[in-house]
C-alpha atoms as a PDB file:
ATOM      1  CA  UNK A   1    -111.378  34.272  82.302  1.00  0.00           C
ATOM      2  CA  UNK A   2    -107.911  34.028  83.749  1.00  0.00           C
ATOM      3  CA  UNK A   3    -104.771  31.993  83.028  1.00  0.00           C
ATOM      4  CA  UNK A   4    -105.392  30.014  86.022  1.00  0.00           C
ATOM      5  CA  UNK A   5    -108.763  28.888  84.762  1.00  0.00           C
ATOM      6  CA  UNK A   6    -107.266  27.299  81.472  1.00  0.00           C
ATOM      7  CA  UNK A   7    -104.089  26.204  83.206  1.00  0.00           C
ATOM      8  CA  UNK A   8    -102.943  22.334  82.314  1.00  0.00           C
ATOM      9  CA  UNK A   9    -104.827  20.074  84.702  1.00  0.00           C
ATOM     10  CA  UNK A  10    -103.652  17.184  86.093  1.00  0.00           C
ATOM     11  CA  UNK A  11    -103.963  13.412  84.785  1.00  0.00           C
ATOM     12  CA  UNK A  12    -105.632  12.427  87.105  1.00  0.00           C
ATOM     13  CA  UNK A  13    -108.871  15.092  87.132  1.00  0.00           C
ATOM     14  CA  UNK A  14    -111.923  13.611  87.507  1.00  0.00           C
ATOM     15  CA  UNK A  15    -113.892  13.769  83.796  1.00  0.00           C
ATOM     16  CA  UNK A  16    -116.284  16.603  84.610  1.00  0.00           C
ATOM     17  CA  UNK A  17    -113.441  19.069  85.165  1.00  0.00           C
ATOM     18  CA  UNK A  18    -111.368  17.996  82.704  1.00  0.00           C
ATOM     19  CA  UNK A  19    -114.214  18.284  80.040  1.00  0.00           C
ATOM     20  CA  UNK A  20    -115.231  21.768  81.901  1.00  0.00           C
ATOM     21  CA  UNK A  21    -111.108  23.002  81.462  1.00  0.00           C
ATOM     22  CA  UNK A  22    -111.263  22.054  77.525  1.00  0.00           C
ATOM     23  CA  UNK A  23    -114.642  24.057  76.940  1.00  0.00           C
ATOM     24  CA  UNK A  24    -113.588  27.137  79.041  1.00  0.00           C
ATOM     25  CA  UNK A  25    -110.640  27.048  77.114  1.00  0.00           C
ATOM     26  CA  UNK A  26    -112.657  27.625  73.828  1.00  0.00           C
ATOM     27  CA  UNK A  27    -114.883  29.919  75.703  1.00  0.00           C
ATOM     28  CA  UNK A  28    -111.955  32.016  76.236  1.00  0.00           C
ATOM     29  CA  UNK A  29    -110.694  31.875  72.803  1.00  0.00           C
ATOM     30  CA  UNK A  30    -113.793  32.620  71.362  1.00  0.00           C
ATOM     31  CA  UNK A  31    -113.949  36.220  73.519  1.00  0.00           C
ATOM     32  CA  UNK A  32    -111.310  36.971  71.845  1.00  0.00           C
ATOM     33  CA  UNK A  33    -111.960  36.593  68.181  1.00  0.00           C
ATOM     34  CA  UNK A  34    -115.540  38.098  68.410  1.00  0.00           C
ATOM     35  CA  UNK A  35    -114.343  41.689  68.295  1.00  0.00           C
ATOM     36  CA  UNK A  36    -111.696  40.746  65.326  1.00  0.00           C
ATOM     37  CA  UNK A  37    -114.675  39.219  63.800  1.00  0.00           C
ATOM     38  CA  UNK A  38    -116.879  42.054  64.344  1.00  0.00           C
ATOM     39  CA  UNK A  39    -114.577  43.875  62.804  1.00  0.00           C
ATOM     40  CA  UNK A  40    -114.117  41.783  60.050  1.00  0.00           C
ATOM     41  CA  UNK A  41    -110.229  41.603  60.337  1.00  0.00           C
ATOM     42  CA  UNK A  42    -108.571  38.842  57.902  1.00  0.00           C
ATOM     43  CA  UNK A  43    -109.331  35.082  58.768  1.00  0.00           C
ATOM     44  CA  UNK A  44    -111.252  36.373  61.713  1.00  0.00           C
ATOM     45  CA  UNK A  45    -114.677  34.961  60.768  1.00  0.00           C
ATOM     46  CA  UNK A  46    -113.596  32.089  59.430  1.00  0.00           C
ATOM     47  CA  UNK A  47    -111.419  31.165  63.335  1.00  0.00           C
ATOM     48  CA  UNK A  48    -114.622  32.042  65.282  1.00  0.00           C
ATOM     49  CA  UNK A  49    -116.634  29.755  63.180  1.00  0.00           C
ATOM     50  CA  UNK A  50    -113.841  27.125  64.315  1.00  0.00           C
ATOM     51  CA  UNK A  51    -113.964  27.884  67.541  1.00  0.00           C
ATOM     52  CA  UNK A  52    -117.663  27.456  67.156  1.00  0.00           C
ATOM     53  CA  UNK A  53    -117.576  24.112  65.533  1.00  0.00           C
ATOM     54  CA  UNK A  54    -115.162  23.389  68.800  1.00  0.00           C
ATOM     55  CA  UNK A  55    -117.096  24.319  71.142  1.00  0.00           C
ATOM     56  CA  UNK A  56    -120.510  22.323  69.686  1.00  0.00           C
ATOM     57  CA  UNK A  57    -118.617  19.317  69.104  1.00  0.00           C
ATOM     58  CA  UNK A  58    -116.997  18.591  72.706  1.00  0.00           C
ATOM     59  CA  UNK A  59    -120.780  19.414  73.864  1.00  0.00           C
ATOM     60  CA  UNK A  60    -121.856  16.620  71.638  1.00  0.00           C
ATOM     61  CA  UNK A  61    -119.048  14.292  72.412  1.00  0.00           C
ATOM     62  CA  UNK A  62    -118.359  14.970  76.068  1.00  0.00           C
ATOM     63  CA  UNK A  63    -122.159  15.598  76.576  1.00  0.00           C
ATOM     64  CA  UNK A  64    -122.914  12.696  78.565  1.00  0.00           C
ATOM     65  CA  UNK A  65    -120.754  14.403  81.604  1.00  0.00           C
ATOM     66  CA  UNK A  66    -123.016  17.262  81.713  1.00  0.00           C
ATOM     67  CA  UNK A  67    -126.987  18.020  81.891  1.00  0.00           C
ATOM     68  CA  UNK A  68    -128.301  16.855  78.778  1.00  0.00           C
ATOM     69  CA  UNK A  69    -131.083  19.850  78.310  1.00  0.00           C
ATOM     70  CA  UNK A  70    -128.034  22.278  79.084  1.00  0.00           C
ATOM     71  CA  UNK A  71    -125.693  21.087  76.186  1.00  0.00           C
ATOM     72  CA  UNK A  72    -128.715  20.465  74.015  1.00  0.00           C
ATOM     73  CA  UNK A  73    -129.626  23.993  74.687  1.00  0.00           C
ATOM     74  CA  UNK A  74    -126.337  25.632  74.280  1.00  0.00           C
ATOM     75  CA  UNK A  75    -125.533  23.907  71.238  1.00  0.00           C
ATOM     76  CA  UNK A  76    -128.748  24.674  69.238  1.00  0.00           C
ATOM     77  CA  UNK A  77    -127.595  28.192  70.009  1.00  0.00           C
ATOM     78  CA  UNK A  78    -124.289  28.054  69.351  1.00  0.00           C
ATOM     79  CA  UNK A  79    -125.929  26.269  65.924  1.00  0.00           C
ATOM     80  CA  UNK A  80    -127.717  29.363  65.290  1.00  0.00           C
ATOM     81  CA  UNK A  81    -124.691  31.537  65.703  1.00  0.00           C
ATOM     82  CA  UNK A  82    -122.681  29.336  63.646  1.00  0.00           C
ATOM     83  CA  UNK A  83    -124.827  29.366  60.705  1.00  0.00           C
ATOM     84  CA  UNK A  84    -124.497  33.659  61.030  1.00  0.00           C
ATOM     85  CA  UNK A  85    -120.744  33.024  60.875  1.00  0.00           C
ATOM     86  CA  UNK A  86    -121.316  30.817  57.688  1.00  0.00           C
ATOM     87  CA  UNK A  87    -123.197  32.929  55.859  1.00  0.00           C
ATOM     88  CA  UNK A  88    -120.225  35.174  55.878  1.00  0.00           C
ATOM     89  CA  UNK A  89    -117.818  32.477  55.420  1.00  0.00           C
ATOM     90  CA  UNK A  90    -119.338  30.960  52.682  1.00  0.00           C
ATOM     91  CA  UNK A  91    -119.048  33.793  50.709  1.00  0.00           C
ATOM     92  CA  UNK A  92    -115.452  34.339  51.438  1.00  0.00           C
ATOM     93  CA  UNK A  93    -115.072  30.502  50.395  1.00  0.00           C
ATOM     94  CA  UNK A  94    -116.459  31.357  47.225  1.00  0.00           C
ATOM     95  CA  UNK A  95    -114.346  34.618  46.251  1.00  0.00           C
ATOM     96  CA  UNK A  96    -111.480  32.173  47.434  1.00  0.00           C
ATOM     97  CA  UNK A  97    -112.302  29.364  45.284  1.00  0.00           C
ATOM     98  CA  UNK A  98    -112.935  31.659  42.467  1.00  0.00           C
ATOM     99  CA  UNK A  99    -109.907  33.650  42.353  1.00  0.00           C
ATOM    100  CA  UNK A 100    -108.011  30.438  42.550  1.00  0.00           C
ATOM    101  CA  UNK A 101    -110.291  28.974  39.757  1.00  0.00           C
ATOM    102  CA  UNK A 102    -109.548  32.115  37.578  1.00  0.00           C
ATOM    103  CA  UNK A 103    -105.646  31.670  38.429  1.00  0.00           C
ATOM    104  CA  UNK A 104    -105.640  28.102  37.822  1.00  0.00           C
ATOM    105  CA  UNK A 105    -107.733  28.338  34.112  1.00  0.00           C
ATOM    106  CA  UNK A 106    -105.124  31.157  33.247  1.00  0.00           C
ATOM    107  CA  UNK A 107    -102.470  29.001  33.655  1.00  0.00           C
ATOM    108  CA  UNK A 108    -103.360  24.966  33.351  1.00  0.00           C
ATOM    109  CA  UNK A 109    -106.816  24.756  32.232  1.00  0.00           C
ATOM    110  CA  UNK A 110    -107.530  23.261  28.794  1.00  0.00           C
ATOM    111  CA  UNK A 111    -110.488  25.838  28.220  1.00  0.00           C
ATOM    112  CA  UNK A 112    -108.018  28.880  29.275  1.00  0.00           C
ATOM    113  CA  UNK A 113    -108.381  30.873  25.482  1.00  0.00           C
ATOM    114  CA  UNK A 114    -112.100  31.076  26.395  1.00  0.00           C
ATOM    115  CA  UNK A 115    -111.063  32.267  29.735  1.00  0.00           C
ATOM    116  CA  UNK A 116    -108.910  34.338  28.967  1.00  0.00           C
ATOM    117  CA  UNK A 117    -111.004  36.532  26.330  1.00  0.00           C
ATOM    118  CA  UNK A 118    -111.160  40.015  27.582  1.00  0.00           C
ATOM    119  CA  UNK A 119    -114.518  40.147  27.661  1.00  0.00           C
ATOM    120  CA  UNK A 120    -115.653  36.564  29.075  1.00  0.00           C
ATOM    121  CA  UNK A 121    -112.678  37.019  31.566  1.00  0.00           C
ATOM    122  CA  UNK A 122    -114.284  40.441  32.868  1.00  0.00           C
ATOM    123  CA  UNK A 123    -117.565  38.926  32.843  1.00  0.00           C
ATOM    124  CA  UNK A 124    -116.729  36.494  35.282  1.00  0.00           C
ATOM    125  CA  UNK A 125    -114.562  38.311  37.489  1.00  0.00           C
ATOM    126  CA  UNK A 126    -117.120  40.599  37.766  1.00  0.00           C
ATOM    127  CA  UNK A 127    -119.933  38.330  38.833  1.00  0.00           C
ATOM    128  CA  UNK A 128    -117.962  35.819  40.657  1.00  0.00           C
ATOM    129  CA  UNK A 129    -115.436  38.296  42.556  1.00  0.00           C
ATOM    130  CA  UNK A 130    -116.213  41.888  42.499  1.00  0.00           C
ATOM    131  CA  UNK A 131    -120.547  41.422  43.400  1.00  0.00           C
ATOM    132  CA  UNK A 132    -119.311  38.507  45.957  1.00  0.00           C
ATOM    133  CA  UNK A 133    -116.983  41.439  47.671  1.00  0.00           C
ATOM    134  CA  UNK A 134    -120.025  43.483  47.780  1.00  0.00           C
ATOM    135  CA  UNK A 135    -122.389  40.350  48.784  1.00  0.00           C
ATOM    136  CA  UNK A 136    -119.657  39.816  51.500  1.00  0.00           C
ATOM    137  CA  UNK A 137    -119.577  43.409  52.842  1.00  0.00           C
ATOM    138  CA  UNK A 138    -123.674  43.344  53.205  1.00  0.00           C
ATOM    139  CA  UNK A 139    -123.624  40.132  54.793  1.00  0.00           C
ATOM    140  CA  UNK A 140    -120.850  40.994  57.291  1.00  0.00           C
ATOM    141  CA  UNK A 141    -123.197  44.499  58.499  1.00  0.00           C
ATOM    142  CA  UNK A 142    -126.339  42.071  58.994  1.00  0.00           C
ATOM    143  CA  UNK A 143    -124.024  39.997  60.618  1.00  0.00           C
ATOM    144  CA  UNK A 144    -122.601  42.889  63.118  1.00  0.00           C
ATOM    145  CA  UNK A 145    -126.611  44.041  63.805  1.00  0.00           C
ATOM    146  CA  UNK A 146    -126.963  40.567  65.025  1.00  0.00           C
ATOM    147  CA  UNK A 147    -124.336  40.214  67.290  1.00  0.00           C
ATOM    148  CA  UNK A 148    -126.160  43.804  68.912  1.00  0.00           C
ATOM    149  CA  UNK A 149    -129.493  41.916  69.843  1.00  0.00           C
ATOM    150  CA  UNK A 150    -130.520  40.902  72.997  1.00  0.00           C
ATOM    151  CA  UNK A 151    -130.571  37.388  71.496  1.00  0.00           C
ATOM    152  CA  UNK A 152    -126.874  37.784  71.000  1.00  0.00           C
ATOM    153  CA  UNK A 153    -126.456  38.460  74.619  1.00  0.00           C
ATOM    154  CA  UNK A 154    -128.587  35.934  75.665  1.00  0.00           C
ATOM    155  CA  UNK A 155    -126.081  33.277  74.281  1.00  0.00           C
ATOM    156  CA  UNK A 156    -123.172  34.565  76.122  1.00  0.00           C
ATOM    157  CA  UNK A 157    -125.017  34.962  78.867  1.00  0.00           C
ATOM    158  CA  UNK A 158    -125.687  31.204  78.989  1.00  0.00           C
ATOM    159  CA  UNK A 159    -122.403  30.079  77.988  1.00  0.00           C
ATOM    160  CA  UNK A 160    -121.035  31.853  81.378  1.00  0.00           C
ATOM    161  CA  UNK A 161    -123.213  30.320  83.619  1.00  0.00           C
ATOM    162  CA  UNK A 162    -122.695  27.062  82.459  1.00  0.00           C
ATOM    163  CA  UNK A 163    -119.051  27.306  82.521  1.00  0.00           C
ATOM    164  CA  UNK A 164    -119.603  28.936  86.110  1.00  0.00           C
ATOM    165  CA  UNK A 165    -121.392  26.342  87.745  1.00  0.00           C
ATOM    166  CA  UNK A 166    -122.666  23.184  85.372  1.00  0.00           C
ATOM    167  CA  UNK A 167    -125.174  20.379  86.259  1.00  0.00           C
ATOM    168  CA  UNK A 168    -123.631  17.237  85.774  1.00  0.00           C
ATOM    169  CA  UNK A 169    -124.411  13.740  85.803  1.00  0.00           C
ATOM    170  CA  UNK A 170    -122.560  10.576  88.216  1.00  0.00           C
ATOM    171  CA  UNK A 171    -120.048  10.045  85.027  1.00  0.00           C
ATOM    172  CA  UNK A 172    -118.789  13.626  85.739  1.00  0.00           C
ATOM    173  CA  UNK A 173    -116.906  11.490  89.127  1.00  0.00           C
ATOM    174  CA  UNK A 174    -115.285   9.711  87.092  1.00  0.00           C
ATOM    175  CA  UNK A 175    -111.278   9.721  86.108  1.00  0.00           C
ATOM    176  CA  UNK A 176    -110.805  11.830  83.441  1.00  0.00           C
ATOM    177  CA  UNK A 177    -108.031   9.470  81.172  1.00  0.00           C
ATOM    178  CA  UNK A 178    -111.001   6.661  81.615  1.00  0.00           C
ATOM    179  CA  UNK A 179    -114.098   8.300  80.908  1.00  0.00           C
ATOM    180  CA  UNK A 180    -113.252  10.832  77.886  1.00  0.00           C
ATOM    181  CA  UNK A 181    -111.429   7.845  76.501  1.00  0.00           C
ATOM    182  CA  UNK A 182    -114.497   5.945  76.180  1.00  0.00           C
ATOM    183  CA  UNK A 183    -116.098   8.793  74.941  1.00  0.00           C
ATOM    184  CA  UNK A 184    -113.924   9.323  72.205  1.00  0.00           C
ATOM    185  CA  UNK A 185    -113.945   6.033  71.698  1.00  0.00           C
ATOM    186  CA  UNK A 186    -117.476   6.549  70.686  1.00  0.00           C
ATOM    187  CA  UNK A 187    -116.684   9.283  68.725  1.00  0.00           C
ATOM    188  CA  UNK A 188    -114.676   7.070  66.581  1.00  0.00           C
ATOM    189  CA  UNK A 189    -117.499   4.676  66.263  1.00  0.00           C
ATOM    190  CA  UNK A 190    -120.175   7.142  65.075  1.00  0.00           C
ATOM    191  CA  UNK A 191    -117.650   8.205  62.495  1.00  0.00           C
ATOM    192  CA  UNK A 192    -117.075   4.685  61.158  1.00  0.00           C
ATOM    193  CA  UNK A 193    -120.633   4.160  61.670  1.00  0.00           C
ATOM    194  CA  UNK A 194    -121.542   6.705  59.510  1.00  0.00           C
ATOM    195  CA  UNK A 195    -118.640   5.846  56.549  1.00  0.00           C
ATOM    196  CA  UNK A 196    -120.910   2.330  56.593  1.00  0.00           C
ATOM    197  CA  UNK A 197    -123.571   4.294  55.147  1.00  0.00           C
ATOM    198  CA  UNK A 198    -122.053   5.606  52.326  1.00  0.00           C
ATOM    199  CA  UNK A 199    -122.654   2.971  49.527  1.00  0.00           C
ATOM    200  CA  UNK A 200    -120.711   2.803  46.265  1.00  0.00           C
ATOM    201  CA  UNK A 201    -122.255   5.956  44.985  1.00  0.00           C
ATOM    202  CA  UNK A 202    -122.898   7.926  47.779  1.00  0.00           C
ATOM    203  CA  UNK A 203    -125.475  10.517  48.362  1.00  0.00           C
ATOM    204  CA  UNK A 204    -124.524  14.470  49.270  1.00  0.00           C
ATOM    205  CA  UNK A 205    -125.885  14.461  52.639  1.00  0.00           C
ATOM    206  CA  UNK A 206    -124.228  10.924  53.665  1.00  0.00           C
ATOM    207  CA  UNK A 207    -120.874  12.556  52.374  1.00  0.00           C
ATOM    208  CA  UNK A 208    -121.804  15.433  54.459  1.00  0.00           C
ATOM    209  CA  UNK A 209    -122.537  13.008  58.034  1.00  0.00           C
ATOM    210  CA  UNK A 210    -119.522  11.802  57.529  1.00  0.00           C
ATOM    211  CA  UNK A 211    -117.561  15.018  57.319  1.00  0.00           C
ATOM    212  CA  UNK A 212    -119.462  16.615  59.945  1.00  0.00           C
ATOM    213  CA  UNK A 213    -118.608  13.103  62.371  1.00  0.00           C
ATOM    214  CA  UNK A 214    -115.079  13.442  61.243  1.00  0.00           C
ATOM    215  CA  UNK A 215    -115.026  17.010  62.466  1.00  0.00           C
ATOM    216  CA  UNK A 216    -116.389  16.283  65.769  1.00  0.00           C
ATOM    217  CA  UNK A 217    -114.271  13.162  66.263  1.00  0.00           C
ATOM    218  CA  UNK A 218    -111.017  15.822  65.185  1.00  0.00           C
ATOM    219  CA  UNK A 219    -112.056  18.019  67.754  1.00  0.00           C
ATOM    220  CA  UNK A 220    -112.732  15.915  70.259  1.00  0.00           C
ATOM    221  CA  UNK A 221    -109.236  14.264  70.212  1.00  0.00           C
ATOM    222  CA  UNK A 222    -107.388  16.893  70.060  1.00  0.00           C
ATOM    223  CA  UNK A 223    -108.953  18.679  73.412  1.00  0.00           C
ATOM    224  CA  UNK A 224    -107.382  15.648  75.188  1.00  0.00           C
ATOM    225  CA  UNK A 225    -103.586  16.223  73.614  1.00  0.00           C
ATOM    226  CA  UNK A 226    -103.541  20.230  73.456  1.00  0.00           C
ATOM    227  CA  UNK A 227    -103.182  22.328  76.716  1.00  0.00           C
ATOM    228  CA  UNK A 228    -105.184  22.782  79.263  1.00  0.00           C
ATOM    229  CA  UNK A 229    -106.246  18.789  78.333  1.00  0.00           C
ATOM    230  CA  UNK A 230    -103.014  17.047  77.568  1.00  0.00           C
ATOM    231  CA  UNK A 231    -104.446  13.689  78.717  1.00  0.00           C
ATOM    232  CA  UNK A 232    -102.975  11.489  75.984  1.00  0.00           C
ATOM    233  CA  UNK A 233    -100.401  11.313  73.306  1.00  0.00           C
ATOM    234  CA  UNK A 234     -99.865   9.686  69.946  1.00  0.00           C
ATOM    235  CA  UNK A 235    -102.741   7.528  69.612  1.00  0.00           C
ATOM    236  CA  UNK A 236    -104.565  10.264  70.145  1.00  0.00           C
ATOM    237  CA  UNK A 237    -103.195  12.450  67.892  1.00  0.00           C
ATOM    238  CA  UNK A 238    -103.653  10.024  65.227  1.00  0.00           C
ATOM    239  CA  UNK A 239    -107.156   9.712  65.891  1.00  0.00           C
ATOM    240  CA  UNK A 240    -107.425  13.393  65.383  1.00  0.00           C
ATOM    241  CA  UNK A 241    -105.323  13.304  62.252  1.00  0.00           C
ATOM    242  CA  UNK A 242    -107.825  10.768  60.600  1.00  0.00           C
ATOM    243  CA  UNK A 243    -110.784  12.734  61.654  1.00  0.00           C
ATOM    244  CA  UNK A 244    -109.346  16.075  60.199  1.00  0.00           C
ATOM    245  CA  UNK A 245    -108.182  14.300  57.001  1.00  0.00           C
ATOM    246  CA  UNK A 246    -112.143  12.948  56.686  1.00  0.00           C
ATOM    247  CA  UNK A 247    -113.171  16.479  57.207  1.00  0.00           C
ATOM    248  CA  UNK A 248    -111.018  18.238  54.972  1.00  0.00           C
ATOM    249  CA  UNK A 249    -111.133  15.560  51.779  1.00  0.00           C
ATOM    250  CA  UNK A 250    -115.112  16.214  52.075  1.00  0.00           C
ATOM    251  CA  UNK A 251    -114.639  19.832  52.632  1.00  0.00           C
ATOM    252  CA  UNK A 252    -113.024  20.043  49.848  1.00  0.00           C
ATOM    253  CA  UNK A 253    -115.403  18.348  47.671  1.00  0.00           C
ATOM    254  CA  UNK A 254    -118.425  20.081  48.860  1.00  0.00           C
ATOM    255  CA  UNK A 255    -116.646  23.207  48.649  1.00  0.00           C
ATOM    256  CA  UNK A 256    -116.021  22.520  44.830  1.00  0.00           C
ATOM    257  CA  UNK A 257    -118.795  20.898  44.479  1.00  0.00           C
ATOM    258  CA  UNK A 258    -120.980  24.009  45.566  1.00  0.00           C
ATOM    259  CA  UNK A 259    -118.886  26.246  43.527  1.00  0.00           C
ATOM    260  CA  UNK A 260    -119.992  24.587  40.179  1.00  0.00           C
ATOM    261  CA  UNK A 261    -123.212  25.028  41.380  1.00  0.00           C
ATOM    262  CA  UNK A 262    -122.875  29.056  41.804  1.00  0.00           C
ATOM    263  CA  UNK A 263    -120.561  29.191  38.309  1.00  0.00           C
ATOM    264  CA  UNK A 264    -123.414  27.558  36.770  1.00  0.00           C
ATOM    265  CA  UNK A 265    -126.105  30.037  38.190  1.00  0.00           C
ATOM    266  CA  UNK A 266    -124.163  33.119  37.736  1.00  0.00           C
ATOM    267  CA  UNK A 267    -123.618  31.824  33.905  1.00  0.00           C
ATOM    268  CA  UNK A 268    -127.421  31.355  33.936  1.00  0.00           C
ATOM    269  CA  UNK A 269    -127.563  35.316  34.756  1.00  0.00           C
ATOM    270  CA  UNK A 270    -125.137  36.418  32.200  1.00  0.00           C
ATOM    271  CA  UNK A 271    -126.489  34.461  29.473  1.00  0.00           C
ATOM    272  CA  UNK A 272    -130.080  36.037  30.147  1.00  0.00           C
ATOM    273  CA  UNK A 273    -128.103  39.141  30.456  1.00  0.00           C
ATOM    274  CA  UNK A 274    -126.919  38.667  26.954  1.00  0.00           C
ATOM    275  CA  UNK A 275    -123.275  38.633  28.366  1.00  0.00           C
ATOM    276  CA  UNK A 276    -120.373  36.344  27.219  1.00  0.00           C
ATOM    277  CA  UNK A 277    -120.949  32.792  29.228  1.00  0.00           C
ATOM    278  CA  UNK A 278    -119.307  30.107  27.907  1.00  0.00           C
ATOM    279  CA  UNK A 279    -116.256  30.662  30.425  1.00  0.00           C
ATOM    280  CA  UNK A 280    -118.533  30.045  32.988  1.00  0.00           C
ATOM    281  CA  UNK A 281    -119.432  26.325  32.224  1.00  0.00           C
ATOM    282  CA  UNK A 282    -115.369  25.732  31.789  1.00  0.00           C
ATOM    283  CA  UNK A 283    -115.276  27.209  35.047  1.00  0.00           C
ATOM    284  CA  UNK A 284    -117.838  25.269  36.407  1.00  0.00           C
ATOM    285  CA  UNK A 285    -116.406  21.732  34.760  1.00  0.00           C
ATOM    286  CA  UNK A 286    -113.117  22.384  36.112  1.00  0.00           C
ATOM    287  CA  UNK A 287    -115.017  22.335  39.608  1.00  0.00           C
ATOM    288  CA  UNK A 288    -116.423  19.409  38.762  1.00  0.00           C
ATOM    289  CA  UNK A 289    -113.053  17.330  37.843  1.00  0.00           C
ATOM    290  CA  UNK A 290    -111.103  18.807  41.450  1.00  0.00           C
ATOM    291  CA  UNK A 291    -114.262  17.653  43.399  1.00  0.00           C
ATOM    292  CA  UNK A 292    -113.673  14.297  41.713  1.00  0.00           C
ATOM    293  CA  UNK A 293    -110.274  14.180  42.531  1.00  0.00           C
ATOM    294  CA  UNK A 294    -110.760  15.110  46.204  1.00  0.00           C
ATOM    295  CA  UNK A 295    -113.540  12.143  46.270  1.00  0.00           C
ATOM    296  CA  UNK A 296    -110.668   9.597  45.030  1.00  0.00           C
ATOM    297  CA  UNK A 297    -108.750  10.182  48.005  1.00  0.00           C
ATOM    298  CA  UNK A 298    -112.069   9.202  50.814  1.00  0.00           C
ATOM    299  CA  UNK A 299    -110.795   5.568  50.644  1.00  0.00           C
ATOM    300  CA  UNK A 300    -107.008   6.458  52.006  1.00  0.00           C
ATOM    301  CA  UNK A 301    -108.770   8.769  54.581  1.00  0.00           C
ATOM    302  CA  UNK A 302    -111.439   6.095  55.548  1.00  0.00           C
ATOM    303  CA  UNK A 303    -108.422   3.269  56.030  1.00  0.00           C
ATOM    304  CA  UNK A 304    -106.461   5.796  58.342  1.00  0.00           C
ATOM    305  CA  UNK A 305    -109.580   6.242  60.492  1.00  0.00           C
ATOM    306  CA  UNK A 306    -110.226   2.563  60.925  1.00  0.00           C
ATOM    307  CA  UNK A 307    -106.471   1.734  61.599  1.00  0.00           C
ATOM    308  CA  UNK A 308    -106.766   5.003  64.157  1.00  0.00           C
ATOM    309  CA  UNK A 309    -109.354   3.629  65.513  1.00  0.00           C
ATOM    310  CA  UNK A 310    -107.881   0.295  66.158  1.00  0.00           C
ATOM    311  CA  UNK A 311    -104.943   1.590  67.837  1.00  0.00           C
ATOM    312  CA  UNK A 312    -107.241   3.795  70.254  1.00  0.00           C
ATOM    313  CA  UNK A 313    -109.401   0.443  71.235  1.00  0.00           C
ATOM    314  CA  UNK A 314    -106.409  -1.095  72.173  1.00  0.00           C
ATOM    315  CA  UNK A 315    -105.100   2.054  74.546  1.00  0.00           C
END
């Protein structure tokens, strides 16, 4: 793909090119992290996955411009090769999280004496660092025999020719500026949509809709501010800022969240084990308290989408 292809287009492209620029744009980006990924250079998996999550969500939000059986298509496999990316990720989250953990008990934690017993302290490092390395390094080779099968290919392979020559539908005709607007419009109302569901004490997966709506409303927005889609401005921006601040508070939690829930299982392990465990649970409690904290600040996040939202209505 050359520079010309993802060069800035101008504001008054109709919607179907415009929407075709922004995904070739992550098409192109994405060639170019696979081999860092494959090689499992530092941050690599984790800015494919991104660029995965990018590419999905503009399908989903700027879907009506296009075929719906070819986005549908093209995101359940880009679905498939973003859950390979996450089960490497997710493991890097967690030796993350943990070595932070450890630093944090060391230092602030109430329970740090228990942590920092020589022999509950190499206990846990060993079980929640050093056999996550290795869990890492195994997952990462299934990972790289993946991205060898013909299945593999076949996704790329699709990804080209819809970039080289995409069905679209009449709102493709349309001006750019007018249609994605609406569209992220939309996007904004599916996220708020979603935060309606939530109750007082919300339930995992309705925390998860709404960080996964947030996300796509993030991305969306921003393909029509950054290059080769610069289509709007501040209001925009803002909409993307409250999108990435609703995707980040919940990533947060669930990312804490799910922690305590591998502390506790891995503490299951060493107790049957007959090894030191009581660090563990402290561990695993501390987790507990920063998801809490992270959950305290949905409400600010929630008000900035609504009065983001507002302001994009009124464009």
């Amino acid at each position: 793909m050359t520079d010309r292809e993802v060069a800035r287009l101008p504001s008054d492209a109709d919607a179907g090119t415009a929407a075709l620029a922004a995904l070739r744009a992550i098409a192109q980006r994405m060639s170019e992290l696979e081999p860092a990924a494959l090689a499992d250079e530092p941050d690599a998996v984790h800015q494919l996955r991104t660029q995965v999550r990018r590419l999905r969500s503009l399908l989903g939000a700027f879907g009506p411009v296009f075929d719906p059986s070819a986005t549908t298509a093209l995101r359940r496999r880009y679905g498939e090769f973003g859950r390979e990316l996450g089960t490497v990720r997710d493991i890097e989250v967690r030796i993350q999280v943990a070595e932070r953990s450890l630093e944090d008990a060391s230092e602030h934690d109430p329970h740090r004496d228990v942590v920092a017993d020589p022999d509950q302290a190499a206990a846990v490092r060993e079980r929640l660092v050093d056999d996550e390395v290795e869990a890492h390094r195994l997952a990462h080779a299934r990972f790289v025999e993946r991205q060898a099968m013909p299945r593999a290919e076949a996704r790329r392979d699709a990804l080209a020719a819809f970039l080289a020559a995409p069905t679209v539908t009449p709102l493709a005709a349309g001006a750019a500026r007018e249609v994605l607007g609406e569209l992220i419009e939309g996007e904004a109302r599916r996220a708020l949509r979603r935060v309606r569901r939530l109750g007082r004490h919300p339930e995992p997966e309705a925390l998860h809709d709404v960080r996964k709506a947030g996300r796509r409303l993030r991305y969306a927005a921003e393909s029509v501010v950054d290059e080769p889609l610069a289509l709007f401005g501040d209001r925009a921006t803002k909409l993307a800022q409250a999108g990435e601040a609703l995707h980040d508070v919940l990533g947060d939690h669930r990312d804490e969240v799910l922690f305590a829930e591998h502390v506790r299982r891995a503490g299951a392990h060493a107790s049957h084990a007959g090894e030191p465990s009581a660090a563990f649970e402290a561990l695993a409690a501390a987790a507990d308290e920063r998801a809490r904290e992270r959950l305290e600040q949905l409400d600010d996040a929630i008000d900035d989408l609504r009065s983001a939202a507002v302001a994009w209505a009124q464009r």
